[in-house]
Protein backbone atom coordinates (compact mmCIF):
# COMPACT_ATOMS: atom_id res chain seq x y z
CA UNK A 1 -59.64 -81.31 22.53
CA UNK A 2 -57.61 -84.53 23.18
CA UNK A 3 -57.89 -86.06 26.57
CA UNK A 4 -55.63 -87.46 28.46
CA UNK A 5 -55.65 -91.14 29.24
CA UNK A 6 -52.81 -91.58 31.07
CA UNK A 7 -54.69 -91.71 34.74
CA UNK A 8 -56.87 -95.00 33.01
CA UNK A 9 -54.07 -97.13 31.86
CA UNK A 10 -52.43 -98.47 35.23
CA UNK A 11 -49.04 -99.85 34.24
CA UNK A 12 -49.02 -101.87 37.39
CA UNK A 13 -52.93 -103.41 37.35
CA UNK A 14 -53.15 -106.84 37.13
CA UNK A 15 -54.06 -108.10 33.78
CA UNK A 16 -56.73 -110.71 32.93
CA UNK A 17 -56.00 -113.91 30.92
CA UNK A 18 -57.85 -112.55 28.19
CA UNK A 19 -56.17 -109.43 27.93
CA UNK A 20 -54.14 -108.77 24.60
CA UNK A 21 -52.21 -105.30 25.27
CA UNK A 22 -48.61 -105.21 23.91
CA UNK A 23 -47.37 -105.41 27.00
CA UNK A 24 -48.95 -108.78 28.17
CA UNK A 25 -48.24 -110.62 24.60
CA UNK A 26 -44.51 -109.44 24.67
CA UNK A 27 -44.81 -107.63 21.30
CA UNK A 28 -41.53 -105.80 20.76
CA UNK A 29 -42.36 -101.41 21.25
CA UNK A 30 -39.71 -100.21 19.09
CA UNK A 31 -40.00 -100.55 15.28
CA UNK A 32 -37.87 -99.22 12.76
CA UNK A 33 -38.73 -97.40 9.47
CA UNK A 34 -41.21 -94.75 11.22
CA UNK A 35 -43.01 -97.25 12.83
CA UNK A 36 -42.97 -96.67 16.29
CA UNK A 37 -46.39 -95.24 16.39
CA UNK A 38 -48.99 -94.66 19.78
CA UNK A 39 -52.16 -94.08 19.35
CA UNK A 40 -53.15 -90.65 21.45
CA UNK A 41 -56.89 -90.26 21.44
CA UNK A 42 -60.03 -91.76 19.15
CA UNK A 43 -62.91 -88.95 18.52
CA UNK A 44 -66.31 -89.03 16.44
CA UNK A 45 -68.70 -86.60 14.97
CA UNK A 46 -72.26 -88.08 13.79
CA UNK A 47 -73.26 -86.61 10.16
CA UNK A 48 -77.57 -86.47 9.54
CA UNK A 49 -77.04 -87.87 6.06
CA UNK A 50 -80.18 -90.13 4.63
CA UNK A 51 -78.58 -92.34 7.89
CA UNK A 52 -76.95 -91.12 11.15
CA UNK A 53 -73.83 -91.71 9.97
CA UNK A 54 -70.79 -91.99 12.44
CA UNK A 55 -67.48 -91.12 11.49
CA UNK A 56 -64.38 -92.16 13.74
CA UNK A 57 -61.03 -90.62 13.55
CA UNK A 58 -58.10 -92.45 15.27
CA UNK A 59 -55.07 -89.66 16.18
CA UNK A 60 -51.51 -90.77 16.70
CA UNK A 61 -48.18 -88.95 18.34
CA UNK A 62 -46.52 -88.89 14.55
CA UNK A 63 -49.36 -86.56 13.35
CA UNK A 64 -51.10 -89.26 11.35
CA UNK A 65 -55.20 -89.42 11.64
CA UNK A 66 -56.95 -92.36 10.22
CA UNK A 67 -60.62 -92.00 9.87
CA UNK A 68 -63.15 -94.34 9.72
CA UNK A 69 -66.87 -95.61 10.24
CA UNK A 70 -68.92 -97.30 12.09
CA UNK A 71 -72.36 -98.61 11.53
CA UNK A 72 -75.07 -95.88 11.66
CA UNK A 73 -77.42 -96.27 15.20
CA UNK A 74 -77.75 -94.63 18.41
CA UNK A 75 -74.98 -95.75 21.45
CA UNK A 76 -71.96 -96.26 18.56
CA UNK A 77 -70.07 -92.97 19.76
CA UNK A 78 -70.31 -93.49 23.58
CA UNK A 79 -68.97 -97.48 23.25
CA UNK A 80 -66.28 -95.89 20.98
CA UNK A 81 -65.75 -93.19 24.07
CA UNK A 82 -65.70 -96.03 26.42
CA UNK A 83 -63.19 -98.33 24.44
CA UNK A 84 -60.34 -95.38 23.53
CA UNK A 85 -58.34 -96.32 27.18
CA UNK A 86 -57.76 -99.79 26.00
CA UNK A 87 -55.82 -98.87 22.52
CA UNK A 88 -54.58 -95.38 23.50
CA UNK A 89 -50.67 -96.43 23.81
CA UNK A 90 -50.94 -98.63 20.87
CA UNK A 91 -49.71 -98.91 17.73
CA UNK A 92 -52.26 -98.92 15.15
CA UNK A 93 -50.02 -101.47 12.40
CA UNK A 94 -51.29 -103.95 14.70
CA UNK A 95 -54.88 -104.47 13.86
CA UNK A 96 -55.77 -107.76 13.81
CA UNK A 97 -54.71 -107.95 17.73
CA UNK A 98 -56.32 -104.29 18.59
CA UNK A 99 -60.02 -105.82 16.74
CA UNK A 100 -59.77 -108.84 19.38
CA UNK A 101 -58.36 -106.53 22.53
CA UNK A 102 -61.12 -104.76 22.01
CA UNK A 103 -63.70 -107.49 21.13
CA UNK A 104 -62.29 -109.37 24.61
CA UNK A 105 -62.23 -106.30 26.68
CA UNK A 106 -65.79 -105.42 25.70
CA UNK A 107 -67.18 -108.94 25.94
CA UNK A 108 -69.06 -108.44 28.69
CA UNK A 109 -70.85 -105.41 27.13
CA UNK A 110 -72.36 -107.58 23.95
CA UNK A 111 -69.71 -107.83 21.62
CA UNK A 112 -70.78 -110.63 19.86
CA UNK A 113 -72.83 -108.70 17.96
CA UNK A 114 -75.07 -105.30 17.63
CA UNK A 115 -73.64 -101.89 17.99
CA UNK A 116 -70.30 -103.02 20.23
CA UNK A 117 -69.37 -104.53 17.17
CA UNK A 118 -70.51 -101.74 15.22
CA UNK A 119 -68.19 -99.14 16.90
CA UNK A 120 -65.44 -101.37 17.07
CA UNK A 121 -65.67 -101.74 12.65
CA UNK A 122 -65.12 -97.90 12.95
CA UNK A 123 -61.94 -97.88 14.63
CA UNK A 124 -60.96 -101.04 12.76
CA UNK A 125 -61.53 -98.95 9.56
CA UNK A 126 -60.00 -96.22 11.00
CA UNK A 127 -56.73 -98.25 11.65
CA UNK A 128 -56.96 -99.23 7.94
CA UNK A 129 -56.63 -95.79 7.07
CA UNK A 130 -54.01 -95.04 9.51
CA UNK A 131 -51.64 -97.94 9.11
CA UNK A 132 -51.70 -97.38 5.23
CA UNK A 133 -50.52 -93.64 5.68
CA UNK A 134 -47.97 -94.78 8.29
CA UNK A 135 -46.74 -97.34 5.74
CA UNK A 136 -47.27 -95.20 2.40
CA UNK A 137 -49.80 -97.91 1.05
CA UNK A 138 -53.27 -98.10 -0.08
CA UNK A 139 -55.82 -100.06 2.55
CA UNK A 140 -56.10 -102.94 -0.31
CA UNK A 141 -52.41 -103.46 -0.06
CA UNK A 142 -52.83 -104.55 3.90
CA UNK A 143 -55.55 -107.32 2.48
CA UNK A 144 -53.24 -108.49 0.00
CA UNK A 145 -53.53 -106.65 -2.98
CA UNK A 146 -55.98 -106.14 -5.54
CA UNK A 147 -57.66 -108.89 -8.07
CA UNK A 148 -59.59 -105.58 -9.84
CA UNK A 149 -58.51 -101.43 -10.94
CA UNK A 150 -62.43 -100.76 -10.31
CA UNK A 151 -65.09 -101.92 -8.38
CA UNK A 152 -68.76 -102.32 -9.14
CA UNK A 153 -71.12 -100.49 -7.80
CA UNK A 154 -75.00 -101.28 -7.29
CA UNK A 155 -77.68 -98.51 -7.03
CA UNK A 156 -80.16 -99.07 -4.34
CA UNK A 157 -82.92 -97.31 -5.46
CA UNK A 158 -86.74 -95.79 -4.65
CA UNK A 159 -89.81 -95.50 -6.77
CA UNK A 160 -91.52 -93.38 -4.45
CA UNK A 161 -94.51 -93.80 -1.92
CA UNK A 162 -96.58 -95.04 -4.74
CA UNK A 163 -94.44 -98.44 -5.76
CA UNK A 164 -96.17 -100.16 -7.81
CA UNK A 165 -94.92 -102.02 -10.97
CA UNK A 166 -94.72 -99.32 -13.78
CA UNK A 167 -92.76 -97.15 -10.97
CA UNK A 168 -90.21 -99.36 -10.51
CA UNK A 169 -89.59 -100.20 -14.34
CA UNK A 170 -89.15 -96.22 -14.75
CA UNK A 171 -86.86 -95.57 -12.54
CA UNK A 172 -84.76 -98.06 -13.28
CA UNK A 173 -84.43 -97.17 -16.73
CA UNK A 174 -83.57 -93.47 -15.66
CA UNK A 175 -80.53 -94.56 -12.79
CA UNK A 176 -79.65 -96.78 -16.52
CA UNK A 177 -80.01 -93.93 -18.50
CA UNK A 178 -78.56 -90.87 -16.67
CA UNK A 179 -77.08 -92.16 -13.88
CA UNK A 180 -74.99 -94.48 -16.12
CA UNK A 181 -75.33 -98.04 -13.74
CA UNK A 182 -76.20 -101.50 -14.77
CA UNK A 183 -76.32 -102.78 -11.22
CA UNK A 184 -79.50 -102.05 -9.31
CA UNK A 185 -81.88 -103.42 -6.41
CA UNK A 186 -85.35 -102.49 -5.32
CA UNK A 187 -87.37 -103.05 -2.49
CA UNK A 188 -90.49 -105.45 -2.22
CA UNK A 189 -91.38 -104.60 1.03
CA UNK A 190 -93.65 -102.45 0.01
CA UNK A 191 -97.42 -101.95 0.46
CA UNK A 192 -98.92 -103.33 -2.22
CA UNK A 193 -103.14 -102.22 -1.40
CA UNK A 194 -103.80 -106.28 -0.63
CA UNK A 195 -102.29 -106.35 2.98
CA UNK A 196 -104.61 -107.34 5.80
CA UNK A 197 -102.36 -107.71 8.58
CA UNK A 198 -98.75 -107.30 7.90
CA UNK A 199 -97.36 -108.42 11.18
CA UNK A 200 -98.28 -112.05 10.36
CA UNK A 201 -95.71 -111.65 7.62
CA UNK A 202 -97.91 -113.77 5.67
CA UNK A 203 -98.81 -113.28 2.04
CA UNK A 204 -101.90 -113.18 0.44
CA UNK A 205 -102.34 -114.26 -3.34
CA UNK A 206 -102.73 -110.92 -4.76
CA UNK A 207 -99.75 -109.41 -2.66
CA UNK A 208 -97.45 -112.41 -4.11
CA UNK A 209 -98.84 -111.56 -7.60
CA UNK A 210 -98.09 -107.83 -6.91
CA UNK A 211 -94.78 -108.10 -5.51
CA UNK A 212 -93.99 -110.75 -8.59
CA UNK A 213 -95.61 -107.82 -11.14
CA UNK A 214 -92.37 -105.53 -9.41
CA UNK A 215 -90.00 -107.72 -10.48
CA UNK A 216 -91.32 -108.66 -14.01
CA UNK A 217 -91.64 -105.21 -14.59
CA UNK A 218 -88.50 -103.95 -14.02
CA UNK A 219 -86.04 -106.90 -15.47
CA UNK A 220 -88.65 -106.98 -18.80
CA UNK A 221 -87.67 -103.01 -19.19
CA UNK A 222 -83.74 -103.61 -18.31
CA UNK A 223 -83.63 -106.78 -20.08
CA UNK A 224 -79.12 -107.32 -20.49
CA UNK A 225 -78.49 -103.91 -19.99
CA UNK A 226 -78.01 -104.57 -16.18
CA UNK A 227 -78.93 -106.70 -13.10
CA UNK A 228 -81.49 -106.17 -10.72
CA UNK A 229 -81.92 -107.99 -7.00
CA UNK A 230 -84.80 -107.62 -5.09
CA UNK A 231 -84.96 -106.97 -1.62
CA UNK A 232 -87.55 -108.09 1.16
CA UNK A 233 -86.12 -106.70 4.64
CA UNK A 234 -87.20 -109.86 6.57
CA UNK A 235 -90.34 -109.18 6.64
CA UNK A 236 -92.03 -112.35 5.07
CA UNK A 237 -93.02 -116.14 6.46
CA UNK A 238 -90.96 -118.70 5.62
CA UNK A 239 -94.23 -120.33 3.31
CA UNK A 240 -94.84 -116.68 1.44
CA UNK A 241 -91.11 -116.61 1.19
CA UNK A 242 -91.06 -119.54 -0.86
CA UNK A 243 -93.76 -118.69 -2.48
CA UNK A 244 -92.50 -115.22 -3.62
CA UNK A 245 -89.48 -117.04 -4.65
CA UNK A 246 -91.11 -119.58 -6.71
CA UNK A 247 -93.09 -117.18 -8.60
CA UNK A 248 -90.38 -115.36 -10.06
CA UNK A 249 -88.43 -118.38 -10.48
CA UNK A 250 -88.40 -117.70 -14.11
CA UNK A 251 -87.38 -113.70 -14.00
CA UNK A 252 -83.80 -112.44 -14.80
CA UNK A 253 -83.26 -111.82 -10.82
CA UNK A 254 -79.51 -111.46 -9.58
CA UNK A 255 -81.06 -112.21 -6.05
CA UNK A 256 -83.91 -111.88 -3.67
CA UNK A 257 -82.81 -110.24 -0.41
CA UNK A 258 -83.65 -110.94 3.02
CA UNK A 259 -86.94 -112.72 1.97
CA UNK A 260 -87.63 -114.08 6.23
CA UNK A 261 -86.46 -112.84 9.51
CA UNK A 262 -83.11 -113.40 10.33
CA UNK A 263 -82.65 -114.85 13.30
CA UNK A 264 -83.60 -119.08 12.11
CA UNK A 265 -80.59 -120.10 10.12
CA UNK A 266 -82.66 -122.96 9.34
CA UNK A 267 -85.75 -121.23 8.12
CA UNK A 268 -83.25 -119.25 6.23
CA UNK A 269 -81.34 -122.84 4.43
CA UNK A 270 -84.96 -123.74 3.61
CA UNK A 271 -86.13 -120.91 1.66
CA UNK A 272 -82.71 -120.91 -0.24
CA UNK A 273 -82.75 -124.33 -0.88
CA UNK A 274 -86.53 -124.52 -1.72
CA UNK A 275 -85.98 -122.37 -5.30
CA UNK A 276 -83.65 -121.57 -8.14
CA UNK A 277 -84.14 -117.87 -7.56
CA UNK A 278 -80.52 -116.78 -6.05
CA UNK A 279 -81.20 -115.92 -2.69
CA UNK A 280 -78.75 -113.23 -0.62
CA UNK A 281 -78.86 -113.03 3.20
CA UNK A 282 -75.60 -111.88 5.67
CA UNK A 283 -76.15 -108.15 6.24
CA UNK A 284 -77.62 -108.71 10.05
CA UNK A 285 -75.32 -111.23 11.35
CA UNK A 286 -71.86 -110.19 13.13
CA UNK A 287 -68.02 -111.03 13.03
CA UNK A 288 -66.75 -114.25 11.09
CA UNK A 289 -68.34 -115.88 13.63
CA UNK A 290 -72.19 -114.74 12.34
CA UNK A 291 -72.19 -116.26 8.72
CA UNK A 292 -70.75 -119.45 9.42
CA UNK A 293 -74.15 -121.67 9.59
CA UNK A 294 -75.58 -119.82 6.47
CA UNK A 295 -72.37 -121.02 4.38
CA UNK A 296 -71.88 -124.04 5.86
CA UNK A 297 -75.48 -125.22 5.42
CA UNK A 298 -75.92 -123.63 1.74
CA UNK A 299 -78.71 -121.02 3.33
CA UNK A 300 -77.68 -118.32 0.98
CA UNK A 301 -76.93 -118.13 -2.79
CA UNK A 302 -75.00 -114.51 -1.72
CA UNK A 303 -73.56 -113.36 1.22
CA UNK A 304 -74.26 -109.70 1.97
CA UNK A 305 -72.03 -108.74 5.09
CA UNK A 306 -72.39 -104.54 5.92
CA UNK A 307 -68.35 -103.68 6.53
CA UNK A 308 -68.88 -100.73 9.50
CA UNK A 309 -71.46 -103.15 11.23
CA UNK A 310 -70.29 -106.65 10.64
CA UNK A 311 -67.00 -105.85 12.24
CA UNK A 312 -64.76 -103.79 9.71
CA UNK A 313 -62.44 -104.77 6.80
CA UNK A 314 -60.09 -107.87 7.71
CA UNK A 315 -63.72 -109.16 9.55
CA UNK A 316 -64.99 -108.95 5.98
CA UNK A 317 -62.19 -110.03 4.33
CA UNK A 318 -62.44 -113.43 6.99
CA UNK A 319 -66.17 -113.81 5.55
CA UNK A 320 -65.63 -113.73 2.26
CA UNK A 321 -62.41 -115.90 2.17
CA UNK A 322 -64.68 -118.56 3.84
CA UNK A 323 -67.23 -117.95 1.49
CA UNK A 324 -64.99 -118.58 -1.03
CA UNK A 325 -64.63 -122.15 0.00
CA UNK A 326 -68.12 -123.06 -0.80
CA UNK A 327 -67.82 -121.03 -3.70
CA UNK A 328 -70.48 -118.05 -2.42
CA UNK A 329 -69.94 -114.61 -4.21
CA UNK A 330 -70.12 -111.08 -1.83
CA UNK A 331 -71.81 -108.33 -2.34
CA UNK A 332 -71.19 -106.00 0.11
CA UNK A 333 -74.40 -104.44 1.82
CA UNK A 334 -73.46 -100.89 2.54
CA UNK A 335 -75.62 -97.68 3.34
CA UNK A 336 -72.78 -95.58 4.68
CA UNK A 337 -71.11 -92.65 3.90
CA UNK A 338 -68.25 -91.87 1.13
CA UNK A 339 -66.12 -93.12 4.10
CA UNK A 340 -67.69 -96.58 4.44
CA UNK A 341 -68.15 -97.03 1.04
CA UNK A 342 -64.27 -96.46 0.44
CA UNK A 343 -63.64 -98.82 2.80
CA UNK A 344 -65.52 -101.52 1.41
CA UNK A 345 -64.50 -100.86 -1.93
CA UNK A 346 -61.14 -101.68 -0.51
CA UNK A 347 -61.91 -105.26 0.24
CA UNK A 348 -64.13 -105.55 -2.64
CA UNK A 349 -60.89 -105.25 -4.98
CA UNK A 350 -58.76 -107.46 -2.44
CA UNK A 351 -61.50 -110.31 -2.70
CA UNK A 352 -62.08 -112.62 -5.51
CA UNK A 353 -65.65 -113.13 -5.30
CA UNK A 354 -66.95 -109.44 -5.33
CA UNK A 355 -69.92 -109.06 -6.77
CA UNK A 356 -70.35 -105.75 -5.91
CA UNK A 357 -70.61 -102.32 -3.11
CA UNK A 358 -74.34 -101.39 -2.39
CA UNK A 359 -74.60 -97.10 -3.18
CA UNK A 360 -77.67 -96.00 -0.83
CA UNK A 361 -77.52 -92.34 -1.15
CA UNK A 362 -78.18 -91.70 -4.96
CA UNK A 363 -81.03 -88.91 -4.05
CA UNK A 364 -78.65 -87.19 -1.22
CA UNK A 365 -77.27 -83.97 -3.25
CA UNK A 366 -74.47 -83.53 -1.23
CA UNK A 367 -72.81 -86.82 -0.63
CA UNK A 368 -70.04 -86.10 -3.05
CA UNK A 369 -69.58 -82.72 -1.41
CA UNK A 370 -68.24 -84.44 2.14
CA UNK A 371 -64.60 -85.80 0.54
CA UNK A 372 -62.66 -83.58 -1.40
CA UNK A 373 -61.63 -84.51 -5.33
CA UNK A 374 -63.66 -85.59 -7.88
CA UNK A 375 -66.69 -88.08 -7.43
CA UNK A 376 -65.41 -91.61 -6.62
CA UNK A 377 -68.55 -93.62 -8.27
CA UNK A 378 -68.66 -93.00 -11.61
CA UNK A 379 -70.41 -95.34 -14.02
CA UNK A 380 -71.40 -97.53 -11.65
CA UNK A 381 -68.24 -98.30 -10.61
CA UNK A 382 -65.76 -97.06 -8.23
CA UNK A 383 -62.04 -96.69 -9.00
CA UNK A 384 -60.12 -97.99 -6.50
CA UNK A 385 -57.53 -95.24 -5.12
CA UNK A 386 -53.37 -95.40 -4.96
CA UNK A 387 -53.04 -92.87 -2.24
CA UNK A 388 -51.93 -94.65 0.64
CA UNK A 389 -54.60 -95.45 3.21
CA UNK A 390 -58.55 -95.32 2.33
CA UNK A 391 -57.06 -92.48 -0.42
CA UNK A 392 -60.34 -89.83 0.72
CA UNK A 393 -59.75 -87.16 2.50
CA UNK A 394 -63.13 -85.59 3.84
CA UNK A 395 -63.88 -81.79 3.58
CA UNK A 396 -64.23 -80.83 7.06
CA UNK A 397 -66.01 -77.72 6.13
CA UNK A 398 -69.30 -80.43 4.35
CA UNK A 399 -68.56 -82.42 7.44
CA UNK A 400 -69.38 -79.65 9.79
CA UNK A 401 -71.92 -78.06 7.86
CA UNK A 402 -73.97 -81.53 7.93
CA UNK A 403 -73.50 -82.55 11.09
CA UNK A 404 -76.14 -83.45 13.51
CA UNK A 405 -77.34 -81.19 15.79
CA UNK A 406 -75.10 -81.37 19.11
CA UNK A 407 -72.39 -82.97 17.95
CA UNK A 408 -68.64 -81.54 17.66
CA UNK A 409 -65.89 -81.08 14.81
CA UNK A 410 -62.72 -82.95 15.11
CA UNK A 411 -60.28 -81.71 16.78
């Protein structure tokens, strides 16, 4: 049920210099052309998919719903609870000034980075979804239209507990094969029967010749027929790192992911800068704001923002226009639902350096069976939709069926 708002937005409070409401920037109420649109109430439901995945739906007194997602992680639906006063009254078109009222009214809570900005990218996406059924457009159209029909798609995948070279090389010849993709990454992080203390994040020889055995295996059995990155989760020293990176210097690798913590941009420039094996970082830093040192100083080959965590779609769209400037290609981390996934297949096609979407769920049965229509990744590649908005429309009946325990339909 929606609640009512009306007692927490004080017409006659004083308003802070930093607020951004309508009312304070003297942005004109009355549209024309179905336009004059309030937002009436923001809701989530949290889906137990191979991540906690959050949905967000933003409702509006013209009937419209957008729906959206934020980042996956525990606290994202009460900030999003806590933030619906400041936008209910609002008109959704205006989303570049809703992100920063809500950014400036929640600055005091962390919203620099972490899961503030997390639930904020779900209503942002939401509003994506909303303002392109209020307008009759497809979400690419609000970024500025599209430089591709379809979108590539890369296949995260797993060779099991077990992940050892001949493992890896398999199953990337069957997600070739029958899964029809020639875009694929696999993990290194992975115990390799060498380790004596992992929390040093040092690596012994045999681990770097193990980890290196991974990667020649599987690019020797998929030769052209695709590319394959690699990635580390930040879990290695800055000296294995480069080592790693120098062994497989001369492998067919599209990158090596995440090879050190993220925290030390300039840990991060060294590594990159230290070997000719294309190095992608970007997927734990936040807002515009978070990537700036690691273009700017030439710390990454690729730049892998997460669109429902890094801040939501013109946030991504930001990133990846700068990294155009120093001539850095995207590709979009992305373990999220169909929802998610749309949505960052939307900027993907708006961009011109798109490499391509991350797909993370490949072994979840029913992730098709949460949007209604036909499957929107086929052959690796997603085609981007003309129905205006995100163009998915979820099946509430998979929605509720997977949700997690506790949690509550839409309304």
């Amino acid at each position: 049920m929606a609640k009512d708002y009306t007692t927490l937005r004080d017409p006659n409070a004083e308003y802070t210099m930093r607020e951004l409401s309508a009312e304070t920037m003297g942005v004109q109420a009355k549209r024309g052309g179905g336009r004059d649109v309030e937002i009436t109430d923001v809701q989530t439901t949290m889906l137990d998919g191979n991540f906690p995945w959050t949905l967000v739906r933003v409702y509006t007194d013209a009937g419209i719903v957008g729906t959206g997602e934020a980042y996956w992680g525990a606290g994202v639906p009460e900030i999003i609870e806590r933030m619906t006063p400041f936008i209910v009254g609002e008109n959704p078109l205006d989303i570049d000034r809703l992100f920063e009222h809500l950014v400036q009214k929640t600055s005091g809570e962390g919203s620099i980075e972490g899961v503030t900005v997390s639930a904020i990218a779900g209503i942002e996406v939401a509003l994506h979804d909303l303002a392109g059924k209020i307008l009759e457009v497809p979400a690419y159209q609000l970024l500025g239209g599209k430089y591709r029909d379809r979108v590539r798609v890369y296949c995260d995948c797993h060779a099991g507990e077990e992940s050892e070279p001949e493992s890896n090389a398999a199953e990337a010849e069957r997600v070739i094969e029958e899964l029809g993709y020639d875009a694929l990454k696999f993990d290194l992080d992975v115990p390799s029967g060498h380790e004596k203390d992992r929390a040093n994040r040092h690596l012994r020889g045999p681990e770097v010749k193990h980890k290196a055995e991974i990667v020649r295996a599987v690019t020797d059995r998929i030769g052209d027929r695709a590319d394959a990155a690699f990635d580390c989760h930040w879990t290695f020293s800055a000296g294995s790192a480069k080592r790693l990176a120098r062994e497989i210097e001369d492998l067919d690798v599209w990158w090596l992911e995440d090879p050190v913590p993220p925290e030390n941009h300039d840990v991060q420039r060294e590594v990159t800068q230290h070997t000719t094996t294309p190095v992608a970082a970007g997927e734990n830093v936040y807002r515009k704001h978070g990537p700036r040192r690691l273009l700017e100083e030439q710390a990454v080959d690729v730049i892998a923002p997460d669109l429902p965590k890094v801040g939501g779609m013109r946030e991504t769209r930001k990133i990846a226009d700068m990294a155009d400037t120093y001539y850095v290609p995207v590709a979009m981390h992305n373990v999220s639902s169909p929802v998610g996934t749309m949505a960052s297949a939307h900027v993907a096609t708006a961009i011109p350096n798109s490499l391509a979407v991350e797909f993370h769920s490949y072994e979840l049965e029913w992730w098709d069976d949460l949007y209604e229509g036909t499957p929107i990744i086929e052959d690796g590649h997603i085609e981007i939709p003309e129905e205006p908005g995100l163009g998915l429309t979820l099946d509430m009946d998979a929605v509720e069926e997977h949700m997690v325990a506790g949690e509550s339909l839409f309304d």
